[in-house]
Protein backbone atom coordinates (compact mmCIF):
# COMPACT_ATOMS: atom_id res chain seq x y z
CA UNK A 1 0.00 0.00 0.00
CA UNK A 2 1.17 3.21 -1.03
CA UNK A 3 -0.14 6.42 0.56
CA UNK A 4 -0.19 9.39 -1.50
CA UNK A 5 -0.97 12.72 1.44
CA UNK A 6 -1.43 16.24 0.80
CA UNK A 7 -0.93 18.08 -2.15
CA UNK A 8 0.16 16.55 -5.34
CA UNK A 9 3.87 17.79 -6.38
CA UNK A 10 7.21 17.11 -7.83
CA UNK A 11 8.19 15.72 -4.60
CA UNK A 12 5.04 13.23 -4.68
CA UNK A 13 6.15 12.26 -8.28
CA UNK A 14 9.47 11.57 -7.43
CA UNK A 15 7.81 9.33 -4.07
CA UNK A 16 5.63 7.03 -6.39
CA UNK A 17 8.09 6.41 -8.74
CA UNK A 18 11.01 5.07 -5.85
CA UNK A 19 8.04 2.92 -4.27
CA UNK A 20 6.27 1.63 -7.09
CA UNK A 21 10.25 0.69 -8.23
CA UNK A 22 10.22 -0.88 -4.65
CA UNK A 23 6.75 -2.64 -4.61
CA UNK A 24 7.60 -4.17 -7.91
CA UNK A 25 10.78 -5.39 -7.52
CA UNK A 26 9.76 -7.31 -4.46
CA UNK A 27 7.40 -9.51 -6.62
CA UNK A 28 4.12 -7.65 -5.55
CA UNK A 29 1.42 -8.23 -8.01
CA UNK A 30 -0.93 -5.89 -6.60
CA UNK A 31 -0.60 -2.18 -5.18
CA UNK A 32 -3.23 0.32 -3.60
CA UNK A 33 -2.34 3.86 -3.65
CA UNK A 34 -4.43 5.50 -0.70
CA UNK A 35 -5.36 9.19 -1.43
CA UNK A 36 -6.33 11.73 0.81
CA UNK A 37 -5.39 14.81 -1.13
CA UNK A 38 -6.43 18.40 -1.98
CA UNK A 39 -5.12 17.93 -5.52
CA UNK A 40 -1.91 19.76 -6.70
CA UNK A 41 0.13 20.33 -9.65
CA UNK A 42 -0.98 19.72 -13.39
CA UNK A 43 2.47 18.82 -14.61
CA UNK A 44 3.11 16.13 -11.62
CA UNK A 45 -0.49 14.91 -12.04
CA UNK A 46 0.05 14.04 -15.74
CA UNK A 47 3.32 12.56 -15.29
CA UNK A 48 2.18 10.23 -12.14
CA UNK A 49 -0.98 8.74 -14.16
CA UNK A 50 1.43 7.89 -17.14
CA UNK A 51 4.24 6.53 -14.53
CA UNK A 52 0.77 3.87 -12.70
CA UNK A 53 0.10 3.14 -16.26
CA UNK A 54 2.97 2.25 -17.74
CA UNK A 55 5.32 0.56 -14.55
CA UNK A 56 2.93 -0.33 -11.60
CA UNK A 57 1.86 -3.52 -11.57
CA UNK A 58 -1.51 -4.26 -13.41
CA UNK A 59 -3.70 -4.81 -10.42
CA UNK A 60 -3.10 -1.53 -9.16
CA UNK A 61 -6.12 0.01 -7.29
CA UNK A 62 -7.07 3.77 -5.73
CA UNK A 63 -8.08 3.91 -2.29
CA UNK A 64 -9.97 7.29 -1.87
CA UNK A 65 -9.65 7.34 2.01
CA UNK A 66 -10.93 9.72 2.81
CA UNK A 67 -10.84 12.43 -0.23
CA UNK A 68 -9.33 12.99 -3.64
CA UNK A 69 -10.20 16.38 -5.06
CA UNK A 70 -8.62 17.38 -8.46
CA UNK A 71 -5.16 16.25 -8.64
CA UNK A 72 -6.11 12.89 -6.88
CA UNK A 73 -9.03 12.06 -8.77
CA UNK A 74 -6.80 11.94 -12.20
CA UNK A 75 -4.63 9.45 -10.63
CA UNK A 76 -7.40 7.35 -8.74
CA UNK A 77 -8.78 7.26 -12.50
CA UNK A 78 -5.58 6.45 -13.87
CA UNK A 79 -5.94 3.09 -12.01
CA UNK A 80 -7.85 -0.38 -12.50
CA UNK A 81 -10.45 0.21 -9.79
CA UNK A 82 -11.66 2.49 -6.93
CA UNK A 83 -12.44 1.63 -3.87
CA UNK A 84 -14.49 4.44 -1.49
CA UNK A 85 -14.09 4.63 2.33
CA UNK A 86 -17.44 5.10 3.71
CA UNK A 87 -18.20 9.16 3.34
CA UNK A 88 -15.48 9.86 1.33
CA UNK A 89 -15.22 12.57 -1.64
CA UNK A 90 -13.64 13.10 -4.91
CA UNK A 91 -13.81 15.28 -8.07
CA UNK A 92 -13.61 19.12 -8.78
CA UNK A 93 -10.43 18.35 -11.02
CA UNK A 94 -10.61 21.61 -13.16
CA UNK A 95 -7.08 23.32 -13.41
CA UNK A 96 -6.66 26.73 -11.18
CA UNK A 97 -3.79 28.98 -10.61
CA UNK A 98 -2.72 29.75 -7.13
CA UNK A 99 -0.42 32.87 -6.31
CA UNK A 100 1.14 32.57 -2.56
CA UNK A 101 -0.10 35.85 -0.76
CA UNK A 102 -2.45 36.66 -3.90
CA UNK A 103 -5.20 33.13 -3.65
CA UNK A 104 -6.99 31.92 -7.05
CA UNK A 105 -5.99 33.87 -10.26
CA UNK A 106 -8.71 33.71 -12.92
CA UNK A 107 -8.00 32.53 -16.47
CA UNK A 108 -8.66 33.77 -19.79
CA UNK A 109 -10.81 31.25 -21.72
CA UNK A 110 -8.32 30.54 -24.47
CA UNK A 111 -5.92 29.80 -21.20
CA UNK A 112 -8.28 27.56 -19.34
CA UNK A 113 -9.11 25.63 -22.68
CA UNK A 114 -5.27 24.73 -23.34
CA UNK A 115 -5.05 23.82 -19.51
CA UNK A 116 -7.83 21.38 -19.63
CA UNK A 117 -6.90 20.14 -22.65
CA UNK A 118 -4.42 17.10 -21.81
CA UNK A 119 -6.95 16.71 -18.78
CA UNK A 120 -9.51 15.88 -20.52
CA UNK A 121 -7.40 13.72 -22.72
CA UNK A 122 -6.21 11.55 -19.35
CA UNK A 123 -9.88 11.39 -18.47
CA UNK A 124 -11.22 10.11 -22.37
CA UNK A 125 -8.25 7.56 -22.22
CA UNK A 126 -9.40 6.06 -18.44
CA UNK A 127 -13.50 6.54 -20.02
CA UNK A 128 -12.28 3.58 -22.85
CA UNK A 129 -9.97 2.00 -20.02
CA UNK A 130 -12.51 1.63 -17.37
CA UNK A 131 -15.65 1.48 -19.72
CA UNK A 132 -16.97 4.58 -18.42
CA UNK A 133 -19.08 7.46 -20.04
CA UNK A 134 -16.57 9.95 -20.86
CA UNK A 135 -19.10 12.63 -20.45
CA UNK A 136 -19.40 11.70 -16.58
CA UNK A 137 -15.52 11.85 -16.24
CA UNK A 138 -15.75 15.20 -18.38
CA UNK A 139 -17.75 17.12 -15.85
CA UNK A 140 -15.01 16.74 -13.14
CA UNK A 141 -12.74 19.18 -15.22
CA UNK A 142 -15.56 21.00 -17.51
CA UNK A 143 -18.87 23.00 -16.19
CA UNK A 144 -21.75 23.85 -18.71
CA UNK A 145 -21.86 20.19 -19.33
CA UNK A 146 -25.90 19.18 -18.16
CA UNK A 147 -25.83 15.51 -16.80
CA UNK A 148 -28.89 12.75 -15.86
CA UNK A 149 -29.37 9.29 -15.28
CA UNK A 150 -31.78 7.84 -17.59
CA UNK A 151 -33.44 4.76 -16.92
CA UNK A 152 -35.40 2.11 -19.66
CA UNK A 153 -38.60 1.14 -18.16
CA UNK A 154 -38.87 -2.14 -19.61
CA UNK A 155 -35.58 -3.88 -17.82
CA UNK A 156 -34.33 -1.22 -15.36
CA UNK A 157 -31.27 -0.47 -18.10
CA UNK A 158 -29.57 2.58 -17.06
CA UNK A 159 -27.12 4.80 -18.77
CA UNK A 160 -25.98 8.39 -18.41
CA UNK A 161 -27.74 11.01 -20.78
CA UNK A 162 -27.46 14.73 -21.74
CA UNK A 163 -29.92 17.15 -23.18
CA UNK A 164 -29.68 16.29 -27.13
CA UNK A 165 -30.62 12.63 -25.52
CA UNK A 166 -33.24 13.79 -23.19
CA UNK A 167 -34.78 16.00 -27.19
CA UNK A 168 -34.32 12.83 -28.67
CA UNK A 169 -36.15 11.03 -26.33
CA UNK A 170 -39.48 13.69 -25.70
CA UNK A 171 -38.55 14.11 -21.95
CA UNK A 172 -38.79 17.34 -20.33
CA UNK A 173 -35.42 17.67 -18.17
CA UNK A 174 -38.07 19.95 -15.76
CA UNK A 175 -39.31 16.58 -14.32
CA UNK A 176 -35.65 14.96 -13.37
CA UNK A 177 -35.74 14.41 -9.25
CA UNK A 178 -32.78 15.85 -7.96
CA UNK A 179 -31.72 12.52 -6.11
CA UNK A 180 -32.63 8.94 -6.78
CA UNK A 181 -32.71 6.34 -3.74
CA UNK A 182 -29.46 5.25 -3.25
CA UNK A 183 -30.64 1.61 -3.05
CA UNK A 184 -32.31 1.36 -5.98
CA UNK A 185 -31.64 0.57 -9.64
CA UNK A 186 -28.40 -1.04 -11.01
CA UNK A 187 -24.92 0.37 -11.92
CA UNK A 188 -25.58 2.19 -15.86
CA UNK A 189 -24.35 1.08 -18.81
CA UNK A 190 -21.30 2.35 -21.10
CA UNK A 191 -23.38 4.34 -23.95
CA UNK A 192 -21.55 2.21 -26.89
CA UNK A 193 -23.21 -1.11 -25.27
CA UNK A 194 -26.85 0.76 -24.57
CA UNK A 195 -28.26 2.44 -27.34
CA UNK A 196 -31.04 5.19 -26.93
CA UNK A 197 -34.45 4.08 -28.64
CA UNK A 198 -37.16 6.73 -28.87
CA UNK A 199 -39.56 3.55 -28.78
CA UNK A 200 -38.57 2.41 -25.57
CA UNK A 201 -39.99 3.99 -22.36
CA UNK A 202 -37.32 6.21 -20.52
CA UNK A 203 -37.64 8.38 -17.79
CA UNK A 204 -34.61 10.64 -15.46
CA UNK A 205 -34.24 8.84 -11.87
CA UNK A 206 -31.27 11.23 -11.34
CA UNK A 207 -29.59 14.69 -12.08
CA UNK A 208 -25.98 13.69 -12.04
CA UNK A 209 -24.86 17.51 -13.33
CA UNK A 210 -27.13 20.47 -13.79
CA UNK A 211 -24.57 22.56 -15.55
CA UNK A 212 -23.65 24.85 -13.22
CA UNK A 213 -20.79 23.29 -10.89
CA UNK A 214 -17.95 20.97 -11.30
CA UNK A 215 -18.93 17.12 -10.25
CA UNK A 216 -17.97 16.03 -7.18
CA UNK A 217 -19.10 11.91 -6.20
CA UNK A 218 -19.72 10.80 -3.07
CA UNK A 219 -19.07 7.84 -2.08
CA UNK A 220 -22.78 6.26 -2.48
CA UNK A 221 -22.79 8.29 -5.71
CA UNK A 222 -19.36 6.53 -6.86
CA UNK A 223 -21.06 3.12 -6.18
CA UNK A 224 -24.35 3.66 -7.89
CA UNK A 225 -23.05 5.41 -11.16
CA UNK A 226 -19.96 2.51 -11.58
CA UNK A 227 -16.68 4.77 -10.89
CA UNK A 228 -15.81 2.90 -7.74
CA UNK A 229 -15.99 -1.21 -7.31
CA UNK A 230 -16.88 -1.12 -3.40
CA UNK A 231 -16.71 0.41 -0.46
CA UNK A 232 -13.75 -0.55 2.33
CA UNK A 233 -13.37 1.27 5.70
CA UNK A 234 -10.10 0.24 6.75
CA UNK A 235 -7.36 -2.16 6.34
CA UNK A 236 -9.00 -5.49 7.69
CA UNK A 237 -11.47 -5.04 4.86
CA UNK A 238 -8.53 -4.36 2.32
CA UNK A 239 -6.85 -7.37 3.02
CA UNK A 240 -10.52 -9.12 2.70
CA UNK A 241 -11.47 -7.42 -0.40
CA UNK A 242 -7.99 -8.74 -2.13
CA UNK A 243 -8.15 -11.84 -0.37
CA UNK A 244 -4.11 -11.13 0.84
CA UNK A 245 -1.70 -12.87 3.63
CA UNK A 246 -1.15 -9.30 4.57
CA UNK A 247 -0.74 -5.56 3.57
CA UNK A 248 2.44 -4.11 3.46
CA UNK A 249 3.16 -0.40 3.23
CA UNK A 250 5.36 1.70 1.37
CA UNK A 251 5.31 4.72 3.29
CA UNK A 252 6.96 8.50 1.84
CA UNK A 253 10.52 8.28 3.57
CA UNK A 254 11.53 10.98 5.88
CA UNK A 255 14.18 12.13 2.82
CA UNK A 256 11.42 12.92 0.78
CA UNK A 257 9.27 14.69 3.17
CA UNK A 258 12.71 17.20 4.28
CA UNK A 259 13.21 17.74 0.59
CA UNK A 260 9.13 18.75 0.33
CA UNK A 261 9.94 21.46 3.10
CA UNK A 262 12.93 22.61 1.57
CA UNK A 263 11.51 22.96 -1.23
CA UNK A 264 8.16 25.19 -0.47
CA UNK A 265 7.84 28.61 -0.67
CA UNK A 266 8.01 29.73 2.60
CA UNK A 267 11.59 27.77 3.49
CA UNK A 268 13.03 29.41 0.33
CA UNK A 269 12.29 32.81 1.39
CA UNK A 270 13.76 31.98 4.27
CA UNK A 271 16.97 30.51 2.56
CA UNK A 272 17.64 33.16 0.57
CA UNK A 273 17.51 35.59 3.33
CA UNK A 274 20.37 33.82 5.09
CA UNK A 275 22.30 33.34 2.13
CA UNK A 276 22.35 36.74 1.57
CA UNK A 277 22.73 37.76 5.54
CA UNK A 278 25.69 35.41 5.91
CA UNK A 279 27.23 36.05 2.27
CA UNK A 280 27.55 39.73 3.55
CA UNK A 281 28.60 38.79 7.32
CA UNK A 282 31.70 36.55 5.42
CA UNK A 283 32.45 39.85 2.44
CA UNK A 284 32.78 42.32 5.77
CA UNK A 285 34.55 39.85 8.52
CA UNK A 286 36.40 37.40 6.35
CA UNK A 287 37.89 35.76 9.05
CA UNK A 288 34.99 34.35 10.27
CA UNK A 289 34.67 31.78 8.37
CA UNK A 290 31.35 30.27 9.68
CA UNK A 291 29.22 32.82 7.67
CA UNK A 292 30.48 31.92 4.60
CA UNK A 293 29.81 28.16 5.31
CA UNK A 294 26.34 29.08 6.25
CA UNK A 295 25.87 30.86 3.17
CA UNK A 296 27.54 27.88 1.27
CA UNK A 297 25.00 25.43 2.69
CA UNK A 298 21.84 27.83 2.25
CA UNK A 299 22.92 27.65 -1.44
CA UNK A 300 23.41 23.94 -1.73
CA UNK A 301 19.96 23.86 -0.47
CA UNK A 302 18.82 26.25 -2.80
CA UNK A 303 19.51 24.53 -5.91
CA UNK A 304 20.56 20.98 -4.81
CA UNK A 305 16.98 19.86 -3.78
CA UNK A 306 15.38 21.08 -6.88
CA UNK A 307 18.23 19.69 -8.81
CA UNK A 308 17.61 16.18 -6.99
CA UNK A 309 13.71 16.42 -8.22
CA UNK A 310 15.05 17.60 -11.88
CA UNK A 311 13.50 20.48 -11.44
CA UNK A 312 16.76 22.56 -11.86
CA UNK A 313 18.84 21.95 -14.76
CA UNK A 314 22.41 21.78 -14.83
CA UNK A 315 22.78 25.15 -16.77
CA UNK A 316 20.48 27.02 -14.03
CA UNK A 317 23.05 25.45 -11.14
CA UNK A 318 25.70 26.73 -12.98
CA UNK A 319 24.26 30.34 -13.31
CA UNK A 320 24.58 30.65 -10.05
CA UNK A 321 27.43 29.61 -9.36
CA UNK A 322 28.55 31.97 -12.07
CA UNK A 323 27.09 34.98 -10.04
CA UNK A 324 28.66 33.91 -6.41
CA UNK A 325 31.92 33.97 -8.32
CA UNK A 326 31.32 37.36 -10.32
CA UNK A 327 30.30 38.84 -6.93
CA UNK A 328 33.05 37.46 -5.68
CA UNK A 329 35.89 39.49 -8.11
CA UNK A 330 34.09 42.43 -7.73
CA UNK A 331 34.27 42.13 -4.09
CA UNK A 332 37.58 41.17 -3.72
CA UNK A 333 39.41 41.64 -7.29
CA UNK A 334 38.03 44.87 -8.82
CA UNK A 335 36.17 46.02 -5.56
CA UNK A 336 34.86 49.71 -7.26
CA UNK A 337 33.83 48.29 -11.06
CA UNK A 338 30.60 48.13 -10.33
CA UNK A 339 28.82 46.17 -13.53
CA UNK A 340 31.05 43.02 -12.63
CA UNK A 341 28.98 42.56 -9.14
CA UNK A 342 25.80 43.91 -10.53
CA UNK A 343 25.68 41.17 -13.69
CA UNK A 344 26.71 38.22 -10.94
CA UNK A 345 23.65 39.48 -8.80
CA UNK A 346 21.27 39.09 -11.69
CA UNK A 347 23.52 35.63 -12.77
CA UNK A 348 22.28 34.22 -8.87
CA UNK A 349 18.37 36.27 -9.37
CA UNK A 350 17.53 34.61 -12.71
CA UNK A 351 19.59 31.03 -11.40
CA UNK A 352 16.94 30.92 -8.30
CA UNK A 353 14.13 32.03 -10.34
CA UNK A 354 14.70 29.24 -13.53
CA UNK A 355 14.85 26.42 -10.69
CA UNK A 356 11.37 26.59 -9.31
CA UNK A 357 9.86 26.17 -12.87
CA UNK A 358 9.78 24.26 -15.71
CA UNK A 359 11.07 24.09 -19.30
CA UNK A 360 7.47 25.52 -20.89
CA UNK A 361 6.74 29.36 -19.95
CA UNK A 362 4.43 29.69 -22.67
CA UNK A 363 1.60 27.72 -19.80
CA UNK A 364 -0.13 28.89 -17.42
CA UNK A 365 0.69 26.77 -15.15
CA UNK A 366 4.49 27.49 -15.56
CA UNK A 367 3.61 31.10 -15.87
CA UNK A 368 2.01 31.00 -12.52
CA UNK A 369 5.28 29.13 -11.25
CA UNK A 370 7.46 31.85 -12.26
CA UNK A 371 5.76 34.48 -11.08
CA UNK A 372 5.69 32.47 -7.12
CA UNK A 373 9.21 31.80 -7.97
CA UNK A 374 10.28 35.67 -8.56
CA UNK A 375 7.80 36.46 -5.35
CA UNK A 376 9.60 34.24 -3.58
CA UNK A 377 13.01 34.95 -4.63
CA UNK A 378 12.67 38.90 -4.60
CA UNK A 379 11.00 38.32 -1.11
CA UNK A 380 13.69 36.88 0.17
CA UNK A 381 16.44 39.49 -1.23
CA UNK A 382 14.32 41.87 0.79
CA UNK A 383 14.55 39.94 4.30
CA UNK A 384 17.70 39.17 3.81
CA UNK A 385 18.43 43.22 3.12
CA UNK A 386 16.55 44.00 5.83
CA UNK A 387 18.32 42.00 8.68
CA UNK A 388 21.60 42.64 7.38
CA UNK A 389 20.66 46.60 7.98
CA UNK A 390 19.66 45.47 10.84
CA UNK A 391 22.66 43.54 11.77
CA UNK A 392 24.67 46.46 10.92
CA UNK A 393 22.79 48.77 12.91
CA UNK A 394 22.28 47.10 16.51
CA UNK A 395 23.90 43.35 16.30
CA UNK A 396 27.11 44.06 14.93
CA UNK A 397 27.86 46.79 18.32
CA UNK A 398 27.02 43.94 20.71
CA UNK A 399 29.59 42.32 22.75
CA UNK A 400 28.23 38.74 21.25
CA UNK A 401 28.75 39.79 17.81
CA UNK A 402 32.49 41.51 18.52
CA UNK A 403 33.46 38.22 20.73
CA UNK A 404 32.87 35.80 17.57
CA UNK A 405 33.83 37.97 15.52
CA UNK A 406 37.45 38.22 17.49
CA UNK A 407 37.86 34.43 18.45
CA UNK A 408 36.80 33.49 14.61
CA UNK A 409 39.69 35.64 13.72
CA UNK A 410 42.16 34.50 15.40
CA UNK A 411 43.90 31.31 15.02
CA UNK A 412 47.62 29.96 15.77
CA UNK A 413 49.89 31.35 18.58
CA UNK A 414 47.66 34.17 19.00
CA UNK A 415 46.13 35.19 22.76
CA UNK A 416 42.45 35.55 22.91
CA UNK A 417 41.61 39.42 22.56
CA UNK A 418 40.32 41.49 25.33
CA UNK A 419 36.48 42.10 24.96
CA UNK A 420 37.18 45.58 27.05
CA UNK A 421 36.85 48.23 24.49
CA UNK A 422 40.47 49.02 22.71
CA UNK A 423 41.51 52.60 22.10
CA UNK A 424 41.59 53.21 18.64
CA UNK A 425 44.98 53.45 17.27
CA UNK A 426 46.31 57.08 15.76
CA UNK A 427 46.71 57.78 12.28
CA UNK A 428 50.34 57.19 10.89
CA UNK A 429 50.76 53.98 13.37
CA UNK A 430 52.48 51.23 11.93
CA UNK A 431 51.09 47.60 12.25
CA UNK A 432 50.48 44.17 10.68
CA UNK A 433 47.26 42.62 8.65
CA UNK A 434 45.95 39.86 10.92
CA UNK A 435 43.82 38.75 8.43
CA UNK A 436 43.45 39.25 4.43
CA UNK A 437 42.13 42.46 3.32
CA UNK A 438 39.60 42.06 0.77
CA UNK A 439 39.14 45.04 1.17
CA UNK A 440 37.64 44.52 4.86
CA UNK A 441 39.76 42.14 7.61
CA UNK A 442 41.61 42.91 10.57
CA UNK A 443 44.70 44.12 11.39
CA UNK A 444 47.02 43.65 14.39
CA UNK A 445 48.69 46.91 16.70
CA UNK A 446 51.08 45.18 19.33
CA UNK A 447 48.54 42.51 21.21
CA UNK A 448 45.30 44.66 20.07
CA UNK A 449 43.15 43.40 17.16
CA UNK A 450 41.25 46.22 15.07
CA UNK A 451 38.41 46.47 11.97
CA UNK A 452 40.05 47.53 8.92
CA UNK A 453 39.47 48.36 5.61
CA UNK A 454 42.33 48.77 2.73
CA UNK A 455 41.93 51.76 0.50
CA UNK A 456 41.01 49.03 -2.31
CA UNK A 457 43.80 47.05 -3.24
CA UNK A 458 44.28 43.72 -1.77
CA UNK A 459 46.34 43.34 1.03
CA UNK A 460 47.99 39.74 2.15
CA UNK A 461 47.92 38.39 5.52
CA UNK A 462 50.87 39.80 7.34
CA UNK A 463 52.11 42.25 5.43
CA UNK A 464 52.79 46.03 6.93
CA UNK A 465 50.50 48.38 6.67
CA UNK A 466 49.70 52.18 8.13
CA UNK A 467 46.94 53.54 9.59
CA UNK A 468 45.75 56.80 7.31
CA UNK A 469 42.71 57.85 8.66
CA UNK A 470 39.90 56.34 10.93
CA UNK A 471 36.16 55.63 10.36
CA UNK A 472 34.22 55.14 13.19
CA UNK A 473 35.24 51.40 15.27
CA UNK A 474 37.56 50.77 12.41
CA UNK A 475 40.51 51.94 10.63
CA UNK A 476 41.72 52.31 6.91
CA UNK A 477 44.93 51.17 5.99
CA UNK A 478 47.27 51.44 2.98
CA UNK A 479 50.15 49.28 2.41
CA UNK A 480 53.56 50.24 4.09
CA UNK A 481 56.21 51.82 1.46
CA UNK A 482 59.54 51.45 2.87
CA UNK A 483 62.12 54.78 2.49
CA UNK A 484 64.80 53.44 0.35
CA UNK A 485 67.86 53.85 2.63
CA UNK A 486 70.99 56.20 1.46
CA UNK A 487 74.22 53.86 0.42
């Protein structure tokens, strides 16, 4: 058994295809994927149907336990047979776009058309598949589409009509009941093997659609118009229903669920507001060390769990990787150039935006990815702006900050600084640089340790330097010419 649990994503695609791999290399010959789902994704719903048709095992069945709206009920069709817990729900599969912070974005008609499109082709394929009316499977994606159940008076035939059949026939759609006895009548009839004769006595026993909603099936409703096979309410009555030794699950691993979080829009915002926070922590104090290893790891999460789902490509990695390293020589290299840090920025922007969507932008589906994915991304530029100002402005004064700043700095022989305030050192003083200056780092007077910043060229780790003027708790610094000496 296979459960398939909130909404329907890349993540879930990339679950079903490991444990289907799983269930079928351990000889099972039948698998039940239990849905309780919202719905999800378009893309990940096509590509999960086509993945239970073509490499789960025959005798593959969907459990709707207890719901499977949208998303769910394309891939409970996609399967051999339903099965219905008792009260459970599925249907209302028409495509929507969904903007984080924004809700449900209507769409043009020409745009809704080309999104129901392969939709409708999934559902017309499990219609011949299953032997059901394609026009009942139909009015889970489409509205405007009138529905009834039609039954022939002389043997209790039933099959599914709509309103050219109800002309055909002389019957008034005014007099359909609404509901129809749940225990009464039998399951209808594929249209193909139940033809409609004007001779024969029909009257409506049910109105299945009245135009103006999307279908959505209860479970007594999936039972008495033939989408589901019967109802079970919990695993004792699976294992009786397929007559098994035992059930065995395949539950999502905990590495799937982790890459699922990372992977949402919220954690990303968060990411790339401490990639940037600790990126600029790391360019000011590059002694530190532990900020840029932060920074390195909210990047490999960035792109490396979209990468493992395939959802970024190798050239979208490699953009920004590109811009880290652009930043990087304007930063240290050619600090001043300007265009050189400016084109790696938009290198990392348009990296982190390409590798939360897909390879077709002229959807609307992938349309409405890229515009969460530059939300996102631009939100979390933003956060990440704002709490380095606001690092800059109260944290980076604390004594917490200065005391990791100091012990990160210092490494080898040297004594642990005093976290007593040091009196700044006078311009024309002579001293060493602790660290590299990039332009920023630190440099050493006698046993004190001080900020410093270079004039803009790059300054090695122990060479001599002066102090030329002072700028607030740190110093600037120029590289120590040596007098030549008289022979």
């Amino acid at each position: 058994m296979l459960p398939i649990t909130g909404p329907i994503d890349s993540v879930t695609l990339w679950s079903i295809e490991r444990r289907l791999k799983a269930a079928t290399e351990q000889g099972f010959q039948a698998v039940v994927l239990e849905l309780d789902t919202p719905g999800g994704e378009v893309g990940a719903t096509i590509d999960i149907c086509l993945r239970i048709k073509s490499e789960a095992p025959a005798n593959t069945v969907a459990w709707i336990h207890p719901k499977a709206y949208s998303a769910g009920t394309l891939i409970a069709l996609s399967c051999r047979e339903i099965i219905v817990a008792p009260g459970s729900v599925f249907g209302d599969a028409a495509p929507i776009v969904a903007i984080p912070g924004l809700g449900l974005q209507p769409l043009p008609q020409a745009e809704r058309a080309k999104m129901e499109s392969p939709l409708l082709d999934e559902l017309d394929a499990a219609a011949e598949r299953r032997g059901d009316d394609p026009r009942l499977l139909h009015a889970f994606v489409v509205t405007e589409r009138e529905l009834w159940l039609a039954e022939r008076a002389s043997d209790g035939a039933r099959r599914f009509v709509d309103r050219a059949d109800l002309e055909m026939l002389g019957i008034d759609p005014q007099t359909a009941p609404a509901k129809l006895d749940p225990g009464s009548g039998r399951r209808p009839t594929p249209p193909a093997e139940l033809a409609l004769d004007p001779q024969d006595n029909w009257r409506i026993v049910e109105t299945i659609d009245d135009g103006t909603r999307l279908l959505v099936a209860q479970s007594d409703e999936a039972l008495r118009w033939g989408l589901a096979a019967s109802t079970v309410k919990d695993d004792q009555e699976l294992q009786q229903f397929f007559a098994a030794r035992e059930i065995v699950p395949f539950p999502e691993s905990w590495t799937e669920s982790v890459v699922r979080l990372i992977v949402s829009w919220p954690m990303r915002i968060l990411l790339i507001a401490i990639f940037v926070v600790a990126l600029v922590i790391e360019t000011l104090h590059p002694g530190i060390g532990i900020a840029g290893a932060i920074a390195a790891g909210a990047l490999i999460l960035l792109v490396g769990a979209p990468g493992l789902l395939g959802l970024a490509e190798w050239w979208e990695i490699l953009l920004v990787i590109l811009g880290i390293a652009l930043i990087g020589v304007e930063i240290f290299i050619t600090p001043g150039v300007g265009f050189i840090g400016l084109f790696g920025a938009v290198c990392v922007l348009f990296g982190l935006i390409a590798s939360f969507t897909g390879s077709d932008p002229t959807s609307a589906g992938e349309r409405s990815l890229l515009l969460t994915a530059s939300t996102t991304t631009v939100a979390g530029l933003v956060i990440g702006g704002l709490l380095t100002w606001f690092a800059s402005r109260w944290f980076r004064e604390t004594t917490i900050f200065k005391r990791a700043v100091l012990s990160a700095s210092v490494v080898g022989g040297h004594e642990m600084p005093s976290l007593s305030e040091p009196r700044m050192p006078a311009v024309g003083v002579r001293c060493f640089a602790d660290t590299d200056l990039r332009p920023a780092g630190r440099v050493r007077v006698a046993d004190e340790l001080f900020d410093a910043q270079s004039t803009g060229d790059y300054i090695a780790r122990g060479a001599a330097v002066v102090v030329i003027a002072r700028s607030g708790s740190s110093v600037i610094v120029e590289p120590l010419r040596e007098e030549s000496s008289e022979s």
